[in-house]
N, C-alpha and C. Protein backbone atom coordinates (compact mmCIF):
# COMPACT_ATOMS: atom_id res chain seq x y z
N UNK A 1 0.84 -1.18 0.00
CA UNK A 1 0.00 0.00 0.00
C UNK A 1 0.88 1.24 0.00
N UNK A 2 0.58 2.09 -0.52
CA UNK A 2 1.33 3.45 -0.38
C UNK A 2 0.52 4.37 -0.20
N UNK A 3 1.07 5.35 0.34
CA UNK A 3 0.58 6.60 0.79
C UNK A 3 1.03 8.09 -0.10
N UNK A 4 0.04 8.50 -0.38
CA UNK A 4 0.57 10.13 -1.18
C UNK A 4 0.18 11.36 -0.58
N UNK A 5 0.43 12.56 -0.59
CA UNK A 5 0.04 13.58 0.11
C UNK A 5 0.03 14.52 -0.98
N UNK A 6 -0.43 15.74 -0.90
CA UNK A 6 -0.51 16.61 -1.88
C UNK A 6 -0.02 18.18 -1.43
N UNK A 7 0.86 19.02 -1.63
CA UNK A 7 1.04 19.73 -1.16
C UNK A 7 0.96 21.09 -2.54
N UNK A 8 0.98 22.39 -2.00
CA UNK A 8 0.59 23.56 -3.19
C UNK A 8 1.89 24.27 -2.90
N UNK A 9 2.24 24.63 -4.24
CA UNK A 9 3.51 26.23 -4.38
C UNK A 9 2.66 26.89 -5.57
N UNK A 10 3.70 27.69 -5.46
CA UNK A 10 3.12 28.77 -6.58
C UNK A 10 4.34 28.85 -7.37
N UNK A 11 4.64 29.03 -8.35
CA UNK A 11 5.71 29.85 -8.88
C UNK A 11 5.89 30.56 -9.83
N UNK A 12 6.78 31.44 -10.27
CA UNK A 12 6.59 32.66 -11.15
C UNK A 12 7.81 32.68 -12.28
N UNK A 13 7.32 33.14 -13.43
CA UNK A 13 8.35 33.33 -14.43
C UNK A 13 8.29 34.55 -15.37
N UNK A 14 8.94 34.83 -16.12
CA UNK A 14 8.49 36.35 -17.09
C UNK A 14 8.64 35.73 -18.34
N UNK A 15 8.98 34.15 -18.21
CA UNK A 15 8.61 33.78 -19.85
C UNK A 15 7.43 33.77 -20.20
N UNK A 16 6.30 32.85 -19.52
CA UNK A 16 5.31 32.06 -19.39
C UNK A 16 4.54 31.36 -18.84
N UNK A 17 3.62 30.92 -19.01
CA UNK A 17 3.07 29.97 -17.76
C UNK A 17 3.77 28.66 -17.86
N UNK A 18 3.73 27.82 -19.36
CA UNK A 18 4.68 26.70 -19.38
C UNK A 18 6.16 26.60 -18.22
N UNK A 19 6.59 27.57 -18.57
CA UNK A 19 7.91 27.95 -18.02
C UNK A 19 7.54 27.96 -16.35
N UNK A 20 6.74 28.65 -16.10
CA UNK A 20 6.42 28.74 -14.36
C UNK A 20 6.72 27.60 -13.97
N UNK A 21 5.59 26.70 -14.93
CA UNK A 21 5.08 25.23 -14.76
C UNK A 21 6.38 24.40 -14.26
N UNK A 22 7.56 24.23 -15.24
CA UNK A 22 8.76 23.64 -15.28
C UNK A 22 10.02 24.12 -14.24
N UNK A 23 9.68 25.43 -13.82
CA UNK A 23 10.32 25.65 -13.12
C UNK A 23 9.86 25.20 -11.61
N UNK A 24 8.23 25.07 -11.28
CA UNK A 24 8.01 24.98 -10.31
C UNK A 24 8.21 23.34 -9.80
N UNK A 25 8.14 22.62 -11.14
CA UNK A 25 8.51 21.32 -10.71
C UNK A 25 10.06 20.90 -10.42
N UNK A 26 10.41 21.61 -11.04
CA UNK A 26 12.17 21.34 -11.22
C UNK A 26 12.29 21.73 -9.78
N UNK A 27 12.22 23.04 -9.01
CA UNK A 27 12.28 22.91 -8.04
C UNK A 27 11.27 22.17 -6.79
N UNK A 28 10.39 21.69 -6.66
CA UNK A 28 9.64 20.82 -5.85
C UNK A 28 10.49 19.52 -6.05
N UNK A 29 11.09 19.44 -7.23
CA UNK A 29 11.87 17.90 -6.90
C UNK A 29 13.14 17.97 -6.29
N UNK A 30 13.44 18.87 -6.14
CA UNK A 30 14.96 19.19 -5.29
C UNK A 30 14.71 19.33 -3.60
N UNK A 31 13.20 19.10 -3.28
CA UNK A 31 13.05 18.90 -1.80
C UNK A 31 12.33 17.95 -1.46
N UNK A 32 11.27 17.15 -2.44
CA UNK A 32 9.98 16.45 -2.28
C UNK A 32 10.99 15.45 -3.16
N UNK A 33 10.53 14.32 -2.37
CA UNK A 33 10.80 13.09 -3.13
C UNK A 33 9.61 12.13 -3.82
N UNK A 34 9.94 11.16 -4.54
CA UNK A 34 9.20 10.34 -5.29
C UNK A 34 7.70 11.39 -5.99
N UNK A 35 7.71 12.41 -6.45
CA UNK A 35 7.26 13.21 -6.86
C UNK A 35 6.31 12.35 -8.34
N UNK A 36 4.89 12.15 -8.02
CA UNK A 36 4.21 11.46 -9.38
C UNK A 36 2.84 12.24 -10.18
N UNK A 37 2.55 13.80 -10.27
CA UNK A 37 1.82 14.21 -10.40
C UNK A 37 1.82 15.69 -10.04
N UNK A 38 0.96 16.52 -11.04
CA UNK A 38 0.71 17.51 -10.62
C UNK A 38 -0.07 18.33 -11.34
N UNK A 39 -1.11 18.94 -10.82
CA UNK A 39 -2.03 19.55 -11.28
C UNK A 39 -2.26 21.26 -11.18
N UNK A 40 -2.15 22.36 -12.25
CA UNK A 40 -2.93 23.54 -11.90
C UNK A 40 -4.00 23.87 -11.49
N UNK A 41 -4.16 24.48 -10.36
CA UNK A 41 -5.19 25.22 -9.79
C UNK A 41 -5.34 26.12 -10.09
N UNK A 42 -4.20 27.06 -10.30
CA UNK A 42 -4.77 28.47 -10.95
C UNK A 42 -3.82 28.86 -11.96
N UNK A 43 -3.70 29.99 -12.68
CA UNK A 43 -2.88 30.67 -13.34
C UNK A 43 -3.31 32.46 -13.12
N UNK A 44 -2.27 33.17 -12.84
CA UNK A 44 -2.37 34.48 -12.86
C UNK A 44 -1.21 35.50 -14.04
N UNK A 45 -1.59 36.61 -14.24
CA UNK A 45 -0.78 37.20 -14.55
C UNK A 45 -0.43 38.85 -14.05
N UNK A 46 0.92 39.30 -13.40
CA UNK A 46 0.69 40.47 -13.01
C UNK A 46 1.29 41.85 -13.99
N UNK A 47 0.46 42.70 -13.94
CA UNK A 47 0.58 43.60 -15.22
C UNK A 47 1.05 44.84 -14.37
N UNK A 48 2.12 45.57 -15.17
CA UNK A 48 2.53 46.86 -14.85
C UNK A 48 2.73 47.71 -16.21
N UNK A 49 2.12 48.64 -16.17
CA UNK A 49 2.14 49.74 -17.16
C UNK A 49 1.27 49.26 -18.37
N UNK A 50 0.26 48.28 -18.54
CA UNK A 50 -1.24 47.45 -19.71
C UNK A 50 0.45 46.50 -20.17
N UNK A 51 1.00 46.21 -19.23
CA UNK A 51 1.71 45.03 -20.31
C UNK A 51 2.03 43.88 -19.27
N UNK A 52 2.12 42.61 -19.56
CA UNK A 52 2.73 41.07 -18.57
C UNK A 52 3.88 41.04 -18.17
N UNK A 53 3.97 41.88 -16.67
CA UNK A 53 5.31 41.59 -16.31
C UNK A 53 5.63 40.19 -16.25
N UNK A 54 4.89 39.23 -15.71
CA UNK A 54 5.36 37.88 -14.59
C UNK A 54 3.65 36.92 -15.45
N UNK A 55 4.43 35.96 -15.00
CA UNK A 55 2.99 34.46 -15.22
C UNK A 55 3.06 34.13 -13.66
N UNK A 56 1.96 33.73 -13.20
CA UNK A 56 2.38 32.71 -12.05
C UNK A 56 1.55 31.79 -12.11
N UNK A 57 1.75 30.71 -11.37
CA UNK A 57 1.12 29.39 -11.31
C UNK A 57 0.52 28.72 -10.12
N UNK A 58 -0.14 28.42 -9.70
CA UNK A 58 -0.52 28.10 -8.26
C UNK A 58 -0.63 26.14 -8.89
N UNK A 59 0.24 25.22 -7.89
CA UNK A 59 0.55 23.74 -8.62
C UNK A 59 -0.06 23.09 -7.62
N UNK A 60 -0.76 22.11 -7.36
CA UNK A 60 -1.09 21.16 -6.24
C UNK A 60 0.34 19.84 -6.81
N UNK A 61 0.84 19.65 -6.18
CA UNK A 61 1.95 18.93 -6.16
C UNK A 61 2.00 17.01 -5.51
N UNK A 62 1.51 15.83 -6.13
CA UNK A 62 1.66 14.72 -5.39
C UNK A 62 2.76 13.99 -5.22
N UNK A 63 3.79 13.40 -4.29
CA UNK A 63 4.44 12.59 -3.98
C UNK A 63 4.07 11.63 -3.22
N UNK A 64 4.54 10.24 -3.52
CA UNK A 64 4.61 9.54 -2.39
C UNK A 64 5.16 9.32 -1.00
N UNK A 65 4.74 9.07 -0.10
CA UNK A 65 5.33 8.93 1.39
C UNK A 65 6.02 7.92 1.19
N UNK A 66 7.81 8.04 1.61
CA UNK A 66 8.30 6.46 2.21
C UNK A 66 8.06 6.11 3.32
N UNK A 67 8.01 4.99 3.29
CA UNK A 67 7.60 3.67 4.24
C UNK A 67 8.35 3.36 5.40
């Protein structure tokens, strides 16, 4: 039997949302182990002067628990 938990980050990029996306996993795997899933909850974008400074991403994140 295994166990998974789900935990949320957000993260931000000035490429894109793709890019948020990849970055936010790249880093969640450098602290979270056995990492098998992950889903958007949100997407934002913050604007300064009518133009896209930043993307951000809000990720629900699943790994498995070791045993």
């Amino acid at each position: 039997m295994s166990v998974a938990r789900v935990t949320e980050i957000t993260s931000e990029s000035k490429k894109g949302f793709e890019d948020a996306i990849e970055e936010g996993i790249k880093r969640a795997n450098k602290t979270l182990k056995n990492l098998t899933g992950a889903w958007i909850q949100d997407q934002e974008v913050t604007i300064r002067d009518g133009k896209i400074k930043s993307y951000r991403v809000k990720l629900k994140v699943t790994f498995v628990l070791e045993g």
